[in-house]
ModelCIF file with pLDDT and N, C-alpha, C, O atoms, coordinates in Angstrom:
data_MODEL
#
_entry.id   MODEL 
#
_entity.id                         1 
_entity.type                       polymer 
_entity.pdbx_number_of_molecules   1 
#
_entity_poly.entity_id                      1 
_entity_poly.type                           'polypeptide(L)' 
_entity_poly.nstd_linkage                   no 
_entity_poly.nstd_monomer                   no 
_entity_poly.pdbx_seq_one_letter_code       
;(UNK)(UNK)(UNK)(UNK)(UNK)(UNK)(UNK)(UNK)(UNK)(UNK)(UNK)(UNK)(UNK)(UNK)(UNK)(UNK)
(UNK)(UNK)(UNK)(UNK)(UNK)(UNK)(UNK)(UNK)(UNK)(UNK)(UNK)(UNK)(UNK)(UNK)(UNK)
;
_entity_poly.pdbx_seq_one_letter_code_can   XXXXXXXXXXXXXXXXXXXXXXXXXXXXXXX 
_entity_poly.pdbx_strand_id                 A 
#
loop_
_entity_poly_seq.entity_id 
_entity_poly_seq.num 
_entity_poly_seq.mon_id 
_entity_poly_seq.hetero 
1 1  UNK n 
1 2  UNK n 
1 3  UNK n 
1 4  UNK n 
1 5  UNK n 
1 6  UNK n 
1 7  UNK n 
1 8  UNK n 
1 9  UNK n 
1 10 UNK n 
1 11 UNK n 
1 12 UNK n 
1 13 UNK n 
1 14 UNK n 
1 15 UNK n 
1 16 UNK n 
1 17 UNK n 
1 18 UNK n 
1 19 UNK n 
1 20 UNK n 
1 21 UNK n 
1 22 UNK n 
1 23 UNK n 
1 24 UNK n 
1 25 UNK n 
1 26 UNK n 
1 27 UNK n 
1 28 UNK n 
1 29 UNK n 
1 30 UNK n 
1 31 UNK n 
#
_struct_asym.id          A 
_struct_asym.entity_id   1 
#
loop_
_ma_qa_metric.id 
_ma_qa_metric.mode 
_ma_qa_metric.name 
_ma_qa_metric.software_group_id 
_ma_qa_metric.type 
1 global pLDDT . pLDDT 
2 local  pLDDT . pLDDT 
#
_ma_qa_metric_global.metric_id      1 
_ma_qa_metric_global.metric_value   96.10 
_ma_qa_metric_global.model_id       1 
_ma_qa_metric_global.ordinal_id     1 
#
loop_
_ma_qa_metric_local.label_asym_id 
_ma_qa_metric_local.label_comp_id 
_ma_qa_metric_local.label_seq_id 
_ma_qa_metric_local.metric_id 
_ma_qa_metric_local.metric_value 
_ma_qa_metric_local.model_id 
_ma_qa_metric_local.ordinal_id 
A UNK 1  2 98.00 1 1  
A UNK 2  2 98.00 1 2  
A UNK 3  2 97.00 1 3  
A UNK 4  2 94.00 1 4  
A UNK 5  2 92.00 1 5  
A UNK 6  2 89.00 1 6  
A UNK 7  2 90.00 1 7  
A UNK 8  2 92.00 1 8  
A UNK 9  2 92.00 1 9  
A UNK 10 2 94.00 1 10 
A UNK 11 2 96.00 1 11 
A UNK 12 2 97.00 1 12 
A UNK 13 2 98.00 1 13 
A UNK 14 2 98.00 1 14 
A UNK 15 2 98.00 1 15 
A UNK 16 2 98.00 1 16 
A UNK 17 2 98.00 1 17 
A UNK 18 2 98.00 1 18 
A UNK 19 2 98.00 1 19 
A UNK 20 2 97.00 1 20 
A UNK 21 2 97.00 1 21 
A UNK 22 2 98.00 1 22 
A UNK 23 2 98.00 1 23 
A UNK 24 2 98.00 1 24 
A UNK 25 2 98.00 1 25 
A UNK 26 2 98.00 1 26 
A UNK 27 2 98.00 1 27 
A UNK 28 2 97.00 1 28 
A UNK 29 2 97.00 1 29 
A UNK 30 2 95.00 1 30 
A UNK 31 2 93.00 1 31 
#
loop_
_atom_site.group_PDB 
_atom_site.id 
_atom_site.type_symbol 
_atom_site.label_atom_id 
_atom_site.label_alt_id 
_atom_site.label_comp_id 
_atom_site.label_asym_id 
_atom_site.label_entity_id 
_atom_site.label_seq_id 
_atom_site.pdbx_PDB_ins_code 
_atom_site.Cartn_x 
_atom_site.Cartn_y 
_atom_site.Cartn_z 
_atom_site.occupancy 
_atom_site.B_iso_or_equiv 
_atom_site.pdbx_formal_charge 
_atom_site.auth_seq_id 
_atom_site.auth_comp_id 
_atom_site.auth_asym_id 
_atom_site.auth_atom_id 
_atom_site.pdbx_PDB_model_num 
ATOM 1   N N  . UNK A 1 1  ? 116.316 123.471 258.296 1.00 98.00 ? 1  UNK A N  1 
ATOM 2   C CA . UNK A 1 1  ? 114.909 123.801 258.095 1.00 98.00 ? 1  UNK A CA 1 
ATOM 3   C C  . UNK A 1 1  ? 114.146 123.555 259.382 1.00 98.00 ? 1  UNK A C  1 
ATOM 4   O O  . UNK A 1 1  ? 114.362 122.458 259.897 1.00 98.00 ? 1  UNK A O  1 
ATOM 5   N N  . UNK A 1 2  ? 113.182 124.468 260.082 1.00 98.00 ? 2  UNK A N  1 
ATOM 6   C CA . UNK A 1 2  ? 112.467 124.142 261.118 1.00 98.00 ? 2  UNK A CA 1 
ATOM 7   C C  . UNK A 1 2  ? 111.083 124.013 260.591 1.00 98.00 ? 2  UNK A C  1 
ATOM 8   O O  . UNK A 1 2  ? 110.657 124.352 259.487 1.00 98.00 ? 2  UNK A O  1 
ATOM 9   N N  . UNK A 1 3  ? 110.600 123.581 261.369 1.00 97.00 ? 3  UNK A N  1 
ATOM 10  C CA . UNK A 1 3  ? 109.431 122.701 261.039 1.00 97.00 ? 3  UNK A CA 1 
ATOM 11  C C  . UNK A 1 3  ? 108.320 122.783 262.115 1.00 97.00 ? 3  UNK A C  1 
ATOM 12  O O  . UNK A 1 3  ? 108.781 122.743 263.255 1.00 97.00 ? 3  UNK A O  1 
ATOM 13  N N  . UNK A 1 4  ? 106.920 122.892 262.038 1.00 94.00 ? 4  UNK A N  1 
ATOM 14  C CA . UNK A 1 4  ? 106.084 122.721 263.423 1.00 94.00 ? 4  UNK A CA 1 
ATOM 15  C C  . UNK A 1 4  ? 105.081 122.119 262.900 1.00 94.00 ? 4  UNK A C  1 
ATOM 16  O O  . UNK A 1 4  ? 104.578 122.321 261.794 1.00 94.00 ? 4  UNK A O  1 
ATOM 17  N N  . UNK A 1 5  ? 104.613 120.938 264.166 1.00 92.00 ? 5  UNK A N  1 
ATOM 18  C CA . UNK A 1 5  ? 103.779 119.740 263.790 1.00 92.00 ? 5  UNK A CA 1 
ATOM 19  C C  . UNK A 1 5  ? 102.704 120.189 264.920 1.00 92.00 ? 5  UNK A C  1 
ATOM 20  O O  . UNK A 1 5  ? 102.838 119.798 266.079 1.00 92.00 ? 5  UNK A O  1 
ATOM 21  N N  . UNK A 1 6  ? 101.443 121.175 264.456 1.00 89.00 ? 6  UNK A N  1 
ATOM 22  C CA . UNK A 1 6  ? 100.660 121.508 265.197 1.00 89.00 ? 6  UNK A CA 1 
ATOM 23  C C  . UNK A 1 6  ? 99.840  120.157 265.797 1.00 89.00 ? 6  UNK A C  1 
ATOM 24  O O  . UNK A 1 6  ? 99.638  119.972 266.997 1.00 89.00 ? 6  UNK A O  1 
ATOM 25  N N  . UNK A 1 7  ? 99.436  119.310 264.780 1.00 90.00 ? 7  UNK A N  1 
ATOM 26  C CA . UNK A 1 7  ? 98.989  118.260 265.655 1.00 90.00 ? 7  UNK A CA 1 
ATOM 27  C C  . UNK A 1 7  ? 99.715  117.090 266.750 1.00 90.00 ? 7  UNK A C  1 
ATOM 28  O O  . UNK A 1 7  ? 99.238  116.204 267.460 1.00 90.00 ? 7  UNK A O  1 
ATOM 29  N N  . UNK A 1 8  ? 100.920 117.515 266.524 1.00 92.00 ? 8  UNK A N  1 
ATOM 30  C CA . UNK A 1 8  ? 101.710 116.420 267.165 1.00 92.00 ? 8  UNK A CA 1 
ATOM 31  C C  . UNK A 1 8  ? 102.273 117.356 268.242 1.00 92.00 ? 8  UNK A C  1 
ATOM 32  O O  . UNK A 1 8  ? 103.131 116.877 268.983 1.00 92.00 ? 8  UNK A O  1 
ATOM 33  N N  . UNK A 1 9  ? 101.930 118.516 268.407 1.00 92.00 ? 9  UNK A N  1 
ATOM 34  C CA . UNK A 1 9  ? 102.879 119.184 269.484 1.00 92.00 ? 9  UNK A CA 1 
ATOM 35  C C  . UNK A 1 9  ? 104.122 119.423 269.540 1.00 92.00 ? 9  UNK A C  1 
ATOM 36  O O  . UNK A 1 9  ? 104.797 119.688 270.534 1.00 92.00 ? 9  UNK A O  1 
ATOM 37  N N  . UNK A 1 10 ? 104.500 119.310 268.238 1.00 94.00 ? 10 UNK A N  1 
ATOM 38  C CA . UNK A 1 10 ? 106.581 119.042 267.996 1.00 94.00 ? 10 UNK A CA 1 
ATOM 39  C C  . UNK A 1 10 ? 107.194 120.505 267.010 1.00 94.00 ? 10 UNK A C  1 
ATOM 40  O O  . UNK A 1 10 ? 106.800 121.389 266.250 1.00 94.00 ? 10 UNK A O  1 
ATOM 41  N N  . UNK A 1 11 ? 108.373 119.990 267.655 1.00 96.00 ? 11 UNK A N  1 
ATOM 42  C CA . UNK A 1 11 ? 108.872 121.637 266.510 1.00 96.00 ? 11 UNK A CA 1 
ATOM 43  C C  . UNK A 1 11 ? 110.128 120.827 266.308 1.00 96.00 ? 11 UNK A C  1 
ATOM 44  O O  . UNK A 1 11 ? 110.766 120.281 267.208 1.00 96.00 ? 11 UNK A O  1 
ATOM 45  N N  . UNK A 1 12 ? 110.494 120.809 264.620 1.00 97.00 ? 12 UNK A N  1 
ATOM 46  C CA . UNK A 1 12 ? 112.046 120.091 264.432 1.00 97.00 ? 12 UNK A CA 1 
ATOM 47  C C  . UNK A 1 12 ? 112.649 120.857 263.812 1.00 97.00 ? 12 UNK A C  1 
ATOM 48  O O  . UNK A 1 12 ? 112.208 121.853 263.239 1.00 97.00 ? 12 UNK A O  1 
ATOM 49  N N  . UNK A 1 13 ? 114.165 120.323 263.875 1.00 98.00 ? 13 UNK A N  1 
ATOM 50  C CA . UNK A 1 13 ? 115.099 121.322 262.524 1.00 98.00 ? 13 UNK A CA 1 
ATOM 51  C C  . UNK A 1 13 ? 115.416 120.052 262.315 1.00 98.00 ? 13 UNK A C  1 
ATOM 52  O O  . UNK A 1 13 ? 115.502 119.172 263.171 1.00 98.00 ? 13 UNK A O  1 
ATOM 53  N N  . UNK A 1 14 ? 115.606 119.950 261.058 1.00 98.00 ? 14 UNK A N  1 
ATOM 54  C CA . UNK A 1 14 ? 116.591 119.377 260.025 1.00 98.00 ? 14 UNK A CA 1 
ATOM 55  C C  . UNK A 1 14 ? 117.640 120.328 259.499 1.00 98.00 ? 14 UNK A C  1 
ATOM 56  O O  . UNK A 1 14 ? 117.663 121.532 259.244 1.00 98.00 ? 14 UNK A O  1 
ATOM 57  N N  . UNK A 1 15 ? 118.622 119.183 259.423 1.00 98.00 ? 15 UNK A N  1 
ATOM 58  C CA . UNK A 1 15 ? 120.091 119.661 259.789 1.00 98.00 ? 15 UNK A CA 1 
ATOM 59  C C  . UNK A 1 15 ? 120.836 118.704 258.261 1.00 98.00 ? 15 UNK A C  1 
ATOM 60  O O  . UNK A 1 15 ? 120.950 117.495 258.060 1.00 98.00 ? 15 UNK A O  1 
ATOM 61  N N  . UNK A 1 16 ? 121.175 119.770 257.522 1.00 98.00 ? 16 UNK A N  1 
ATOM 62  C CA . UNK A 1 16 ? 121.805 119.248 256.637 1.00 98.00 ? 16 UNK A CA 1 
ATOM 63  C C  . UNK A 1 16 ? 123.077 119.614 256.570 1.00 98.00 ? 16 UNK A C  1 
ATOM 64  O O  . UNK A 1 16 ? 123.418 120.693 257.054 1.00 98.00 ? 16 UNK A O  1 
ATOM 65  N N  . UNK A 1 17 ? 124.277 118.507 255.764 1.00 98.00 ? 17 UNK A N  1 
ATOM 66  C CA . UNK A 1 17 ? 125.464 119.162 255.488 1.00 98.00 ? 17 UNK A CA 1 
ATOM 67  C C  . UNK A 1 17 ? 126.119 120.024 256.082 1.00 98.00 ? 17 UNK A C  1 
ATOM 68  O O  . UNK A 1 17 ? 126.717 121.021 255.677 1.00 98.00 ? 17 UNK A O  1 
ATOM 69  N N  . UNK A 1 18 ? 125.865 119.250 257.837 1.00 98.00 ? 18 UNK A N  1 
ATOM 70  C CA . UNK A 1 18 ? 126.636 119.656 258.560 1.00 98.00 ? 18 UNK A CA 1 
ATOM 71  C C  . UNK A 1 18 ? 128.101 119.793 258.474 1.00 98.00 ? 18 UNK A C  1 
ATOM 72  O O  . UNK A 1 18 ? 128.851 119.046 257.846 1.00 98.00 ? 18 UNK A O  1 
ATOM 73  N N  . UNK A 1 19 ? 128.426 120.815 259.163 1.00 98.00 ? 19 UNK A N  1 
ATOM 74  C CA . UNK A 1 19 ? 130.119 120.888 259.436 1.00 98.00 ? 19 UNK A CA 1 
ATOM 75  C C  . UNK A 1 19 ? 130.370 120.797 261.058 1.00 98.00 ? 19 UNK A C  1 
ATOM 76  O O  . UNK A 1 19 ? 129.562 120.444 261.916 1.00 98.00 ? 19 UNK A O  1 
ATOM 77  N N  . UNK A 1 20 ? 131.509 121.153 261.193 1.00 97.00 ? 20 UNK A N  1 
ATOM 78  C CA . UNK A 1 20 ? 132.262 120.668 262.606 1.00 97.00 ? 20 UNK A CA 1 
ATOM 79  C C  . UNK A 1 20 ? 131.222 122.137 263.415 1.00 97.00 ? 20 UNK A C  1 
ATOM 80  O O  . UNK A 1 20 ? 130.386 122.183 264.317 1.00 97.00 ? 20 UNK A O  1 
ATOM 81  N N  . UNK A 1 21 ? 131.768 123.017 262.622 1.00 97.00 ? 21 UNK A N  1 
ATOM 82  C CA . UNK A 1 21 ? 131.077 124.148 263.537 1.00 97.00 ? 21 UNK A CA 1 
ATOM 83  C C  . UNK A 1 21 ? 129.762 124.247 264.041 1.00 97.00 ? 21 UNK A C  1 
ATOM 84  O O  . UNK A 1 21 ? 129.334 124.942 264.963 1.00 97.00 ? 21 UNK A O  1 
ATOM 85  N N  . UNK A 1 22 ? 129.108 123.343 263.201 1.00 98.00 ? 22 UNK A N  1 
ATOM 86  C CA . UNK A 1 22 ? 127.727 123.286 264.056 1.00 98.00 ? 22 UNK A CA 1 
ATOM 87  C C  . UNK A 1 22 ? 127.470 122.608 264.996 1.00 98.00 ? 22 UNK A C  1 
ATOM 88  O O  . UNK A 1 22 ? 126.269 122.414 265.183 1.00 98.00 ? 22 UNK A O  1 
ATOM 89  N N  . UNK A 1 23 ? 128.637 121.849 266.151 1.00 98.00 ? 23 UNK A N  1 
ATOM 90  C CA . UNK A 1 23 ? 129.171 120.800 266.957 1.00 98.00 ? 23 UNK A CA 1 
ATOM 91  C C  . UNK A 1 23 ? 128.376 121.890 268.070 1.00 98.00 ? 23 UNK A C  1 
ATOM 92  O O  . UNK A 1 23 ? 128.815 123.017 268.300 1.00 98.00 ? 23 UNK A O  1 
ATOM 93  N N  . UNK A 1 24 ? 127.208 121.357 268.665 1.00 98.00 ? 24 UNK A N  1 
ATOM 94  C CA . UNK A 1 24 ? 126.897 122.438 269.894 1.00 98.00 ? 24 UNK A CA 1 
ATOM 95  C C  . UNK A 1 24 ? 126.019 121.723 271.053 1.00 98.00 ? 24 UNK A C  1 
ATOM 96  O O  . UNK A 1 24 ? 126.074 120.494 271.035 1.00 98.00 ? 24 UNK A O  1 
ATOM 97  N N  . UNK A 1 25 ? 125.337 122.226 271.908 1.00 98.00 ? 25 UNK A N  1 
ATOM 98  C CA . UNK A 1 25 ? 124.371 121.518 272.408 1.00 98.00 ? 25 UNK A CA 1 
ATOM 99  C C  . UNK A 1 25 ? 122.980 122.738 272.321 1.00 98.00 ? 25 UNK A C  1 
ATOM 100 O O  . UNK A 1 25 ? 122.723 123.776 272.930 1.00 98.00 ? 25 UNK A O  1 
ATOM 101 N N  . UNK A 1 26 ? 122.316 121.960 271.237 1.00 98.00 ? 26 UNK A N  1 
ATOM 102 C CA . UNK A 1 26 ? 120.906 122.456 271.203 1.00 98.00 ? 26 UNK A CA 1 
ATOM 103 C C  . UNK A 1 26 ? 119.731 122.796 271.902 1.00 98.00 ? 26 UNK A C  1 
ATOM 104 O O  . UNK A 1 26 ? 119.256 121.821 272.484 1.00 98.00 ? 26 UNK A O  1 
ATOM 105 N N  . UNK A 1 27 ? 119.200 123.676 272.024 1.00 98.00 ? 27 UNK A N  1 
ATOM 106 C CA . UNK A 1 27 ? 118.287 123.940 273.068 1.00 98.00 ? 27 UNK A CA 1 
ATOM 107 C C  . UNK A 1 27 ? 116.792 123.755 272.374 1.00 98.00 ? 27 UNK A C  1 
ATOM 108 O O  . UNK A 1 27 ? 116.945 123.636 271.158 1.00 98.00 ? 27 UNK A O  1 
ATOM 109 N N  . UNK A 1 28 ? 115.518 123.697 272.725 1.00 97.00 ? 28 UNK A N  1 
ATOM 110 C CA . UNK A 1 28 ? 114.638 124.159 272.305 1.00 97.00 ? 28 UNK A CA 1 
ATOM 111 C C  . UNK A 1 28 ? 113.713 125.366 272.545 1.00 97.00 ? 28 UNK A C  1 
ATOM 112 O O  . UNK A 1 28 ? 112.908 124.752 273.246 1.00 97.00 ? 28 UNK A O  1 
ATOM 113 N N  . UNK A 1 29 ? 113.248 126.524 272.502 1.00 97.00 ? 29 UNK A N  1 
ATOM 114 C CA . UNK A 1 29 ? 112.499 127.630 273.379 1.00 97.00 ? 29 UNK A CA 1 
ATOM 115 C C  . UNK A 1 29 ? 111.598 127.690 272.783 1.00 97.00 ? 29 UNK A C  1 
ATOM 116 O O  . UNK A 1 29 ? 111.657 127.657 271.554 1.00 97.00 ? 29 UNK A O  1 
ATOM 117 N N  . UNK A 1 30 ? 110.117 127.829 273.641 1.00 95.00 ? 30 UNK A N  1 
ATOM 118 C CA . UNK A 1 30 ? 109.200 128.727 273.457 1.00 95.00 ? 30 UNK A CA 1 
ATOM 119 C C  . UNK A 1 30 ? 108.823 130.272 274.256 1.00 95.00 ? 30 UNK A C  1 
ATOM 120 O O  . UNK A 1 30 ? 108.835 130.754 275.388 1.00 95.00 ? 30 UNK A O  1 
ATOM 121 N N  . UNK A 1 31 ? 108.544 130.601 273.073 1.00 93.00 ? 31 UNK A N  1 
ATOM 122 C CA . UNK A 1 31 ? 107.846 132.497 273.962 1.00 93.00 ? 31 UNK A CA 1 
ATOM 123 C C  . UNK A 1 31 ? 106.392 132.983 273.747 1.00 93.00 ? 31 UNK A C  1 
ATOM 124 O O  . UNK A 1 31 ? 106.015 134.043 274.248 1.00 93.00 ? 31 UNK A O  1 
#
């Protein structure tokens, strides 16, 4: 689930019930 915290300036994912395959290195972007 992503998420944006207009007052806090933040953008998250929550990450559930992960598996191996989601083993990555995450980026964040804005456009």
């Amino acid at each position: 689930t992503i998420t944006r915290d207009s007052a806090k300036n933040t953008v998250s994912l929550q990450m559930n019930s992960l598996k191996p395959e989601d083993t990555a290195v995450y980026y964040c972007h804005y456009k």
